[in-house]
N, C-alpha and C. Protein backbone atom coordinates (compact mmCIF):
# COMPACT_ATOMS: atom_id res chain seq x y z
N UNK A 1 49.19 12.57 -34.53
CA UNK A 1 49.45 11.99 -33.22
C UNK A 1 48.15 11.76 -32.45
N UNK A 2 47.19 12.94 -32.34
CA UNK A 2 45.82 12.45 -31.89
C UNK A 2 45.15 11.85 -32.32
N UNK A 3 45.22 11.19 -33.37
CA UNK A 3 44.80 9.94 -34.28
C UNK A 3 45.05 8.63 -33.69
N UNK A 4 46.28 8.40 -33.00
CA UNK A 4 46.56 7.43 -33.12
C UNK A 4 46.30 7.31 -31.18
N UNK A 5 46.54 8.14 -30.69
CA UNK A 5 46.11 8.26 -29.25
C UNK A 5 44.83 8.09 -29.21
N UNK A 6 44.21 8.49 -29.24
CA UNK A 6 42.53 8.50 -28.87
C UNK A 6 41.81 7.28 -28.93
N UNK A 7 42.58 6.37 -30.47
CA UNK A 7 41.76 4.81 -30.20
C UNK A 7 42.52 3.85 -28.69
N UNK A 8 44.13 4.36 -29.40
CA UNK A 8 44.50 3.44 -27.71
C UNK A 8 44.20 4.21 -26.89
N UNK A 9 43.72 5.34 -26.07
CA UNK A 9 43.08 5.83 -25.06
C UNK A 9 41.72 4.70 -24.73
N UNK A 10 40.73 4.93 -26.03
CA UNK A 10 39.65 4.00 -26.01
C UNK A 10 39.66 2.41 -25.35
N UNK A 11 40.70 1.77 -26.52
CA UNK A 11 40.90 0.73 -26.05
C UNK A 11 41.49 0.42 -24.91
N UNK A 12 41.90 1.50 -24.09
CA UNK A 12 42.43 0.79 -22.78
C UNK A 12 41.29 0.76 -22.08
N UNK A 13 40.74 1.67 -21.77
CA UNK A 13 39.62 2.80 -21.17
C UNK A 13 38.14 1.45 -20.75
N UNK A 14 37.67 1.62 -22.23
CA UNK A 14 36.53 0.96 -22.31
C UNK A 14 36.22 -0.12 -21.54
N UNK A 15 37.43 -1.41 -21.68
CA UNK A 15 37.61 -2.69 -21.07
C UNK A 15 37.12 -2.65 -19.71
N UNK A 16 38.16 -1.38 -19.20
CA UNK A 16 37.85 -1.61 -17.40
C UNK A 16 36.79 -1.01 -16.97
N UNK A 17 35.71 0.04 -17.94
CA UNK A 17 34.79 0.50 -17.61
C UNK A 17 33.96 -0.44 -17.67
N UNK A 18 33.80 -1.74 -18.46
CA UNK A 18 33.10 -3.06 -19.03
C UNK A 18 33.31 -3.98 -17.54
N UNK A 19 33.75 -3.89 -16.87
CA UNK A 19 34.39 -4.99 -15.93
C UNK A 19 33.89 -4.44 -14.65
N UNK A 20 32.81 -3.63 -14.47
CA UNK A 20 32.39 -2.84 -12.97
C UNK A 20 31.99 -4.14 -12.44
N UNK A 21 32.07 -4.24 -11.29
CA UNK A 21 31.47 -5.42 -10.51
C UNK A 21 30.68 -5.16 -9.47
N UNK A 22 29.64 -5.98 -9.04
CA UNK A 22 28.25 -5.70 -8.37
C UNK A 22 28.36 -5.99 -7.22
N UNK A 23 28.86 -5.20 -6.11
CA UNK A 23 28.62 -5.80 -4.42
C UNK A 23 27.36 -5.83 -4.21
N UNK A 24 27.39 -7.05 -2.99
CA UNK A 24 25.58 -7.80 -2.83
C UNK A 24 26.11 -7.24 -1.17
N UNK A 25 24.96 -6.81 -0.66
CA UNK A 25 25.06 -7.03 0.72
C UNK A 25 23.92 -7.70 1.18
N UNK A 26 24.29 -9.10 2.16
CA UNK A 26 23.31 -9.86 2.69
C UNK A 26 23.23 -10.37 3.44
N UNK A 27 22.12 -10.91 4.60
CA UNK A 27 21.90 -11.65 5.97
C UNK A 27 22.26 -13.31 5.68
N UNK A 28 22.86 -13.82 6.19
CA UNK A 28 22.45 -15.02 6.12
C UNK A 28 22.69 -16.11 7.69
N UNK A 29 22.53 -16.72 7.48
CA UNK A 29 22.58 -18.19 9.03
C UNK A 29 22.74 -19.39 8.54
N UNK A 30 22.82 -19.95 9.78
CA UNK A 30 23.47 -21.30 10.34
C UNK A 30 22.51 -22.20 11.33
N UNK A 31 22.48 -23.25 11.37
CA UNK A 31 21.05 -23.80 12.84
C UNK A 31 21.97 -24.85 13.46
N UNK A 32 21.78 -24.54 14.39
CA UNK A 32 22.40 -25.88 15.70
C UNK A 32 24.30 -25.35 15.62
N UNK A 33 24.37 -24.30 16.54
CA UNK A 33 23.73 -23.57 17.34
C UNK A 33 23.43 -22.59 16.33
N UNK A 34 22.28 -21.41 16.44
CA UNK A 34 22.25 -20.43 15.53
C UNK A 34 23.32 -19.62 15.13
N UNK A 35 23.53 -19.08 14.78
CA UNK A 35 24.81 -17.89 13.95
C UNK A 35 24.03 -17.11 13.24
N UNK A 36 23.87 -15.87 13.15
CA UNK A 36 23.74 -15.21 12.12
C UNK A 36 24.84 -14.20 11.69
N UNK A 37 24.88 -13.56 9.99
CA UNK A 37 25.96 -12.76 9.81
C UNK A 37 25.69 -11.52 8.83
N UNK A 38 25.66 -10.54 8.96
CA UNK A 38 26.00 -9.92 7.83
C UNK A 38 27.32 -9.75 6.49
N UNK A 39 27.26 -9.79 4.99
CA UNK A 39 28.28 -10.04 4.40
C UNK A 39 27.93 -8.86 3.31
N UNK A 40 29.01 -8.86 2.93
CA UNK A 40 29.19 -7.93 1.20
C UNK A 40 30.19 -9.00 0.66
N UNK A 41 29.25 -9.82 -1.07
CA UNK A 41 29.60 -10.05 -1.65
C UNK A 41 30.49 -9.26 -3.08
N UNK A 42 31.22 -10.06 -3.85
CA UNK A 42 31.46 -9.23 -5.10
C UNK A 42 30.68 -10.57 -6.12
N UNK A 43 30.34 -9.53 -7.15
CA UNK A 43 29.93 -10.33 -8.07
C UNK A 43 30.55 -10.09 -9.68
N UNK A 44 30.79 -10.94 -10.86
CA UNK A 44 31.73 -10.54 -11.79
C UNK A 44 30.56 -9.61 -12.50
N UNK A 45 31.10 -8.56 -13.38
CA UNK A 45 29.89 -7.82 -13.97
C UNK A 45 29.05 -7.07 -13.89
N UNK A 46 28.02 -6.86 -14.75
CA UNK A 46 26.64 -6.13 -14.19
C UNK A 46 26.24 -6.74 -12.72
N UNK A 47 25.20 -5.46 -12.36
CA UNK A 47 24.18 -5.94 -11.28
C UNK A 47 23.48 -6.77 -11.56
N UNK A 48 22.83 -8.39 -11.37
CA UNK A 48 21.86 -9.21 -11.84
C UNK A 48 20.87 -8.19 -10.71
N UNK A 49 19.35 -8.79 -11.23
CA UNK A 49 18.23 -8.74 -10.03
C UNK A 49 18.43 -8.97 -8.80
N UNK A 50 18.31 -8.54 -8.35
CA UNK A 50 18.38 -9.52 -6.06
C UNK A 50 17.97 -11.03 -6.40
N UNK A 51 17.01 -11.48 -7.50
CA UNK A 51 16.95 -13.13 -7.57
C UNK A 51 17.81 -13.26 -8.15
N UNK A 52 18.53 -13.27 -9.12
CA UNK A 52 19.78 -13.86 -9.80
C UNK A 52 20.63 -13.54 -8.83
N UNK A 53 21.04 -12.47 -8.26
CA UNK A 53 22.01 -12.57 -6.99
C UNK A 53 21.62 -13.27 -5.93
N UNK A 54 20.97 -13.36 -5.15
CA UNK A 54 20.21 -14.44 -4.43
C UNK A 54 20.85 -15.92 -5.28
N UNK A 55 20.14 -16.53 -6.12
CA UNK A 55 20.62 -17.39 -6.37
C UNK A 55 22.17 -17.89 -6.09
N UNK A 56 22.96 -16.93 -7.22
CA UNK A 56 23.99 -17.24 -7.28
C UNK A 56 24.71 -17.65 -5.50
N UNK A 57 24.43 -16.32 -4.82
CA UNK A 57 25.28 -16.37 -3.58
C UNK A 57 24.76 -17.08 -2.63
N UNK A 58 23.44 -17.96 -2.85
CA UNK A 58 22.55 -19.05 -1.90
C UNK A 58 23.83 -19.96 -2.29
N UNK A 59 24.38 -20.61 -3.12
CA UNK A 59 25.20 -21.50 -3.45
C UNK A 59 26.89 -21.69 -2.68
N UNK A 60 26.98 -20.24 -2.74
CA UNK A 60 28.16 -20.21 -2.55
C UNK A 60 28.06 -20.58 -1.04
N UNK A 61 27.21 -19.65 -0.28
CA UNK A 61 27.02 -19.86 1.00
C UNK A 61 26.93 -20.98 1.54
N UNK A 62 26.00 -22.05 0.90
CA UNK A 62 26.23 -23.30 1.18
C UNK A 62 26.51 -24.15 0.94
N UNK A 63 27.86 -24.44 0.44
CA UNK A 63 28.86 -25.14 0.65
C UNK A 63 29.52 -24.98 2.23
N UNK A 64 29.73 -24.05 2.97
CA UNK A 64 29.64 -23.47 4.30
C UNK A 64 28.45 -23.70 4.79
N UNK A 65 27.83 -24.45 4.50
CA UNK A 65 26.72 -24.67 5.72
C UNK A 65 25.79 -23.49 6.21
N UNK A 66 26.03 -22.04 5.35
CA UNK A 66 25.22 -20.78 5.44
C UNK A 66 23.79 -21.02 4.70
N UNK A 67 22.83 -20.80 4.86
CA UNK A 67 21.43 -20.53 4.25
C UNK A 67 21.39 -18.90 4.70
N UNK A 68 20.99 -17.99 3.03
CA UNK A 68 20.69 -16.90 2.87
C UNK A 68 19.74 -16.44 3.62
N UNK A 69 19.87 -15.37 3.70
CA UNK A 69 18.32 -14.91 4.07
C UNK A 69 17.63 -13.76 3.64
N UNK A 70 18.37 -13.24 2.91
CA UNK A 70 17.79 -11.70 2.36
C UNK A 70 19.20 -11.46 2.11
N UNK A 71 18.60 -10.61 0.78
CA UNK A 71 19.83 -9.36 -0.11
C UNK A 71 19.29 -8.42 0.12
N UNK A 72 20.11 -7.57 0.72
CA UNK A 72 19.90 -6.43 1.31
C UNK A 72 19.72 -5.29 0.46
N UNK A 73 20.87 -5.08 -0.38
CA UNK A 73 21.22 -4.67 -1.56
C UNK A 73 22.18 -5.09 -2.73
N UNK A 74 22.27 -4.14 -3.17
CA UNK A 74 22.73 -4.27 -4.83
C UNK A 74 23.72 -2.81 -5.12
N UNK A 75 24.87 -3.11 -5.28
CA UNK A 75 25.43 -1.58 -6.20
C UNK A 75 26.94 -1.90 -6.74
N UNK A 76 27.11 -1.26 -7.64
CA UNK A 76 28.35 -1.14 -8.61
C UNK A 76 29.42 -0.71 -8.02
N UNK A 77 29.52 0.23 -6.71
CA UNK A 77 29.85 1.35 -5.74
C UNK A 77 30.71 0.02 -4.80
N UNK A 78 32.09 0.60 -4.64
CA UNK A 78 32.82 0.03 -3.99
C UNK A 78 32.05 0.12 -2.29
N UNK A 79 31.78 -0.86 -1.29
CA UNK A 79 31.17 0.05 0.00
C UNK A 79 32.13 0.57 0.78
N UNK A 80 32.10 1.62 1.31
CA UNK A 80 32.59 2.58 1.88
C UNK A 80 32.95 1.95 3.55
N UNK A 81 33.71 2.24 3.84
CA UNK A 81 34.51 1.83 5.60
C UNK A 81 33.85 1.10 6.56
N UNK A 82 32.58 2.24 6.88
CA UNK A 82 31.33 1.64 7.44
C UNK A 82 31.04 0.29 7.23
N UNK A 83 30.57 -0.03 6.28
CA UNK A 83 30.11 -1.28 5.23
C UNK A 83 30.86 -2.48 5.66
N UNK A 84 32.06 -2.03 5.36
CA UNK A 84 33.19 -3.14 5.08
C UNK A 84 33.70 -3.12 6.79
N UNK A 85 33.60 -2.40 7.69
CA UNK A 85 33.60 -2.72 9.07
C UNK A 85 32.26 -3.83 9.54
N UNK A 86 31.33 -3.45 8.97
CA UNK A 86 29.94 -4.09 9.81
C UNK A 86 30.15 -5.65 9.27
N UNK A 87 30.62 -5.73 7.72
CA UNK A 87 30.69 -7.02 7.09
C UNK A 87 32.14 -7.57 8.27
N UNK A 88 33.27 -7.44 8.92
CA UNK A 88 34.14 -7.66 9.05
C UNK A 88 34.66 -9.09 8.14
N UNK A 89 34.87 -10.67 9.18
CA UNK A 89 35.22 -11.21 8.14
C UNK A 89 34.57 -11.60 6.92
N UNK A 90 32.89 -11.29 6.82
CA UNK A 90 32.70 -11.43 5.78
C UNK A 90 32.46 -10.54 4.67
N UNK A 91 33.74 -10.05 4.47
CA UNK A 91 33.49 -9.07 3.31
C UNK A 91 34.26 -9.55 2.11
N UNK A 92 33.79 -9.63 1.41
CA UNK A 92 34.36 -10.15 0.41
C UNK A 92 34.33 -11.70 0.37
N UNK A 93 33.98 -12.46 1.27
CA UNK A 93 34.34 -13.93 1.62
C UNK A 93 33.93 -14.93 0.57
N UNK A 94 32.40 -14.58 0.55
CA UNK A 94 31.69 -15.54 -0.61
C UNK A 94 31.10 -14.73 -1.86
């Protein structure tokens, strides 16, 4: 019986440990009139570098008319209340 448990234990297991995803937290703006915002992105996967994240989320942002301005950080770590209060609507957005 523990033979046959332990691989499907594995195989469930492994997948969703494979699937961690990378919150970005970052500044970005707007011109005419100014705006600025703080956000926490999700990203699929590993952590890229702050430039590969940078990249990616310069894009997303502007389509919205946002220009980045700094990645703040980087972590695997769901953010905690705080975080996700300061981001309000943009948490999760882009």
């Amino acid at each position: 019986m523990k033979r046959i448990l332990l691989p499907l234990f594995v195989a469930l297991v492994l997948p969703a440990a494979a699937r961690a995803d990378c919150f970005v937290e970052y500044k970005a703006k707007q011109d005419s009139p100014l705006r600025l915002h703080y956000g926490i992105s999700r990203l699929p996967g590993d952590c890229p570098g702050s430039g590969a994240a940078a990249e990616q989320l310069s894009a997303a942002l502007a389509r919205d008319g946002w220009t980045l301005l700094n990645v703040v950080g980087l972590s695997t770590k769901e953010p905690g209340d705080s975080k996700r209060a300061n981001a309000g609507e943009y948490y999760l957005r882009y």
